[in-house]
Protein backbone atom coordinates (compact mmCIF):
# COMPACT_ATOMS: atom_id res chain seq x y z
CA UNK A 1 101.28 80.73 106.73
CA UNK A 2 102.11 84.39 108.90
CA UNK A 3 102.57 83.76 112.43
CA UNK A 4 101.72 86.66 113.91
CA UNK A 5 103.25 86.87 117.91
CA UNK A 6 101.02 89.57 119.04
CA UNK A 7 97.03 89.38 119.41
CA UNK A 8 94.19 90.81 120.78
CA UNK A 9 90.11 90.13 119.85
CA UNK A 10 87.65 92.47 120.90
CA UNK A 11 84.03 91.39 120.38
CA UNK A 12 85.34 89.65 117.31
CA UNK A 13 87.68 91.57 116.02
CA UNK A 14 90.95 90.21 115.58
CA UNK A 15 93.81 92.47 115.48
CA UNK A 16 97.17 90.77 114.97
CA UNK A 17 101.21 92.06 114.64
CA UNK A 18 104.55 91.25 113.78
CA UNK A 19 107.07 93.94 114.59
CA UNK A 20 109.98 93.61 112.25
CA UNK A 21 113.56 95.04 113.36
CA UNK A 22 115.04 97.36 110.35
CA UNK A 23 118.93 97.13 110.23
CA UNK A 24 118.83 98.86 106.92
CA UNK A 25 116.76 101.61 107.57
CA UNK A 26 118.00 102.26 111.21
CA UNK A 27 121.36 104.05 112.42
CA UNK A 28 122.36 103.47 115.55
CA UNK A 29 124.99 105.78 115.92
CA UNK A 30 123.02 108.72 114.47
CA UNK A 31 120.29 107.04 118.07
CA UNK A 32 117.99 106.26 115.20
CA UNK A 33 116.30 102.50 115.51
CA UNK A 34 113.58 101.85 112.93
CA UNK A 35 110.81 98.83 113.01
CA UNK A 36 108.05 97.69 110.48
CA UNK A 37 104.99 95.82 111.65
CA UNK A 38 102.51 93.99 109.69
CA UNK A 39 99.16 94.22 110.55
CA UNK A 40 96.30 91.76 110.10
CA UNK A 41 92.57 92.85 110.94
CA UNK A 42 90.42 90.19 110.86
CA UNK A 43 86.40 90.25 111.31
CA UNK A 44 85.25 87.35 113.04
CA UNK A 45 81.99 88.99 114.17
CA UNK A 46 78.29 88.43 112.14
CA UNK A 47 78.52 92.56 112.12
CA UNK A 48 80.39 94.83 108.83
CA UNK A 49 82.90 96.92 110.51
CA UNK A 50 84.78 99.88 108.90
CA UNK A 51 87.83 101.39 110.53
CA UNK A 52 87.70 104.49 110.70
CA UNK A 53 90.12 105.60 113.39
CA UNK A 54 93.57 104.87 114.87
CA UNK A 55 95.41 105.34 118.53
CA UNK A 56 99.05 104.90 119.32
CA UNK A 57 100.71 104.80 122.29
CA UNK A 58 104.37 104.37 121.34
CA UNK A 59 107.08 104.32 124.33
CA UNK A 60 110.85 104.26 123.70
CA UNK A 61 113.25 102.73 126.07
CA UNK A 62 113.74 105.60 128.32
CA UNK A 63 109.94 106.19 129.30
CA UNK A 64 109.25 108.82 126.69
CA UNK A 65 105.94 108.10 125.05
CA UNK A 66 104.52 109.59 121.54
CA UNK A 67 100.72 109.40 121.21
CA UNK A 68 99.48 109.21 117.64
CA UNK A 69 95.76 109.51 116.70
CA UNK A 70 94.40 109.65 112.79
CA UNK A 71 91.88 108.33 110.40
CA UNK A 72 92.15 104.95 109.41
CA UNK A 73 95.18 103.25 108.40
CA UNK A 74 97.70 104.02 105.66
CA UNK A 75 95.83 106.29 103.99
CA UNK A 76 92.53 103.89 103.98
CA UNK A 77 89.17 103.11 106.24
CA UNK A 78 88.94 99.96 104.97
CA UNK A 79 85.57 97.42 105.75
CA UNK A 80 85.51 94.72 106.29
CA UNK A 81 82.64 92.32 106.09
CA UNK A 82 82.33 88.68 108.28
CA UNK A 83 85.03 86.79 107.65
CA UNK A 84 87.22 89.56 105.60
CA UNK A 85 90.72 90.44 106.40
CA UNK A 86 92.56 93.53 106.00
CA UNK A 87 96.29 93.51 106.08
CA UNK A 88 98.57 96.78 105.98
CA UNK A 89 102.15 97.50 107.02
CA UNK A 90 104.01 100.67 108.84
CA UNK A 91 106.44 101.61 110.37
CA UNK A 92 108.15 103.42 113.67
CA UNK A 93 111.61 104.79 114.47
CA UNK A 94 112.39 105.49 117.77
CA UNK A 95 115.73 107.41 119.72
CA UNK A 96 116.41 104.14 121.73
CA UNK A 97 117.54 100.70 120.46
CA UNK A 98 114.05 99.31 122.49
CA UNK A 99 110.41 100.39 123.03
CA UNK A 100 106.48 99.07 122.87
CA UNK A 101 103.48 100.07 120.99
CA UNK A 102 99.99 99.84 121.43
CA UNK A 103 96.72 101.28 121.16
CA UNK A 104 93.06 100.64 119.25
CA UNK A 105 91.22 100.72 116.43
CA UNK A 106 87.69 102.69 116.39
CA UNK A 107 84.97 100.83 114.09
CA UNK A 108 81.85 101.69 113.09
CA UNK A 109 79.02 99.80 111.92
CA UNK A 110 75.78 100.68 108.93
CA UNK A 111 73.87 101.33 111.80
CA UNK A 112 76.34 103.86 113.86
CA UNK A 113 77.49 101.41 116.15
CA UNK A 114 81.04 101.81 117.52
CA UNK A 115 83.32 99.69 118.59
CA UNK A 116 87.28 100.32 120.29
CA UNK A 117 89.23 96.65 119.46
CA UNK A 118 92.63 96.49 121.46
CA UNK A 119 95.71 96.93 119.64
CA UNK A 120 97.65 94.34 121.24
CA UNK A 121 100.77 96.11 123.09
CA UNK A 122 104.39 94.74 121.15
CA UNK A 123 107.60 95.11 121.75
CA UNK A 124 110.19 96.53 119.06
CA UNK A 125 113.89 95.03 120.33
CA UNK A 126 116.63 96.02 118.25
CA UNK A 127 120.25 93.80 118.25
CA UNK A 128 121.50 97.12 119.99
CA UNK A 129 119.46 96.61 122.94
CA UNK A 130 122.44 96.03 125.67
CA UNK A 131 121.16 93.13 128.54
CA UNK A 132 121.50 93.45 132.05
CA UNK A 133 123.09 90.09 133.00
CA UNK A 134 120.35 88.02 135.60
């Protein structure tokens, strides 16, 4: 079984992440710090759902933020019906050995309801990060 750290449910959707720290991919003395994160969707509402939007508020260690907005997610709008779960992974590279992410989904239903679920807001920490002693 995934454990997922991260979670959020918005009128019963589930969205859940595990942000991955990418040694290989990442450079840190080129300032280039690179993540994956698996994401899990899950539809725990009596409702079909289909994503059909994404929002990202990413923010690196010294305060700068990226926004990123698109349709669905990796190239798809997946549905999902009760009980279905949709999995995908990405990635994000930031400047700074640290930084969080965050944002929503926007669903829509048959009927053209809509629905924002949370993104829950993670934390990418890199090895590199240096501690301030307490």
């Amino acid at each position: 079984m995934t454990t997922f750290p991260y979670e959020a449910t918005t009128d019963g959707i589930i969205v859940r992440v595990r942000p991955t720290w990418l040694a290989s991919e990442s450079k840190p003395a080129e300032n280039r710090f690179v993540w994956a994160y698996q994401i899990e969707v899950e539809n725990a509402s009596e409702r079909t759902w289909q994503l059909v939007q994404r929002h990202w508020q990413i923010v690196d260690a010294m305060g700068q933020t990226q926004t990123v907005d698109g349709e669905g997610v990796v190239g798809q709008q997946p549905t999902l019906k009760p009980g279905q779960t949709f999995r995908y992974t990405s990635g994000a590279p930031l400047s700074t050995p640290s930084g969080m992410m965050g944002g929503c989904y926007d669903l829509v239903d048959a009927d053209g309801s809509t629905l924002t679920a949370t993104i829950p807001t993670f934390s990418l920490d890199s090895p590199h990060e240096k501690r301030q002693p307490s």
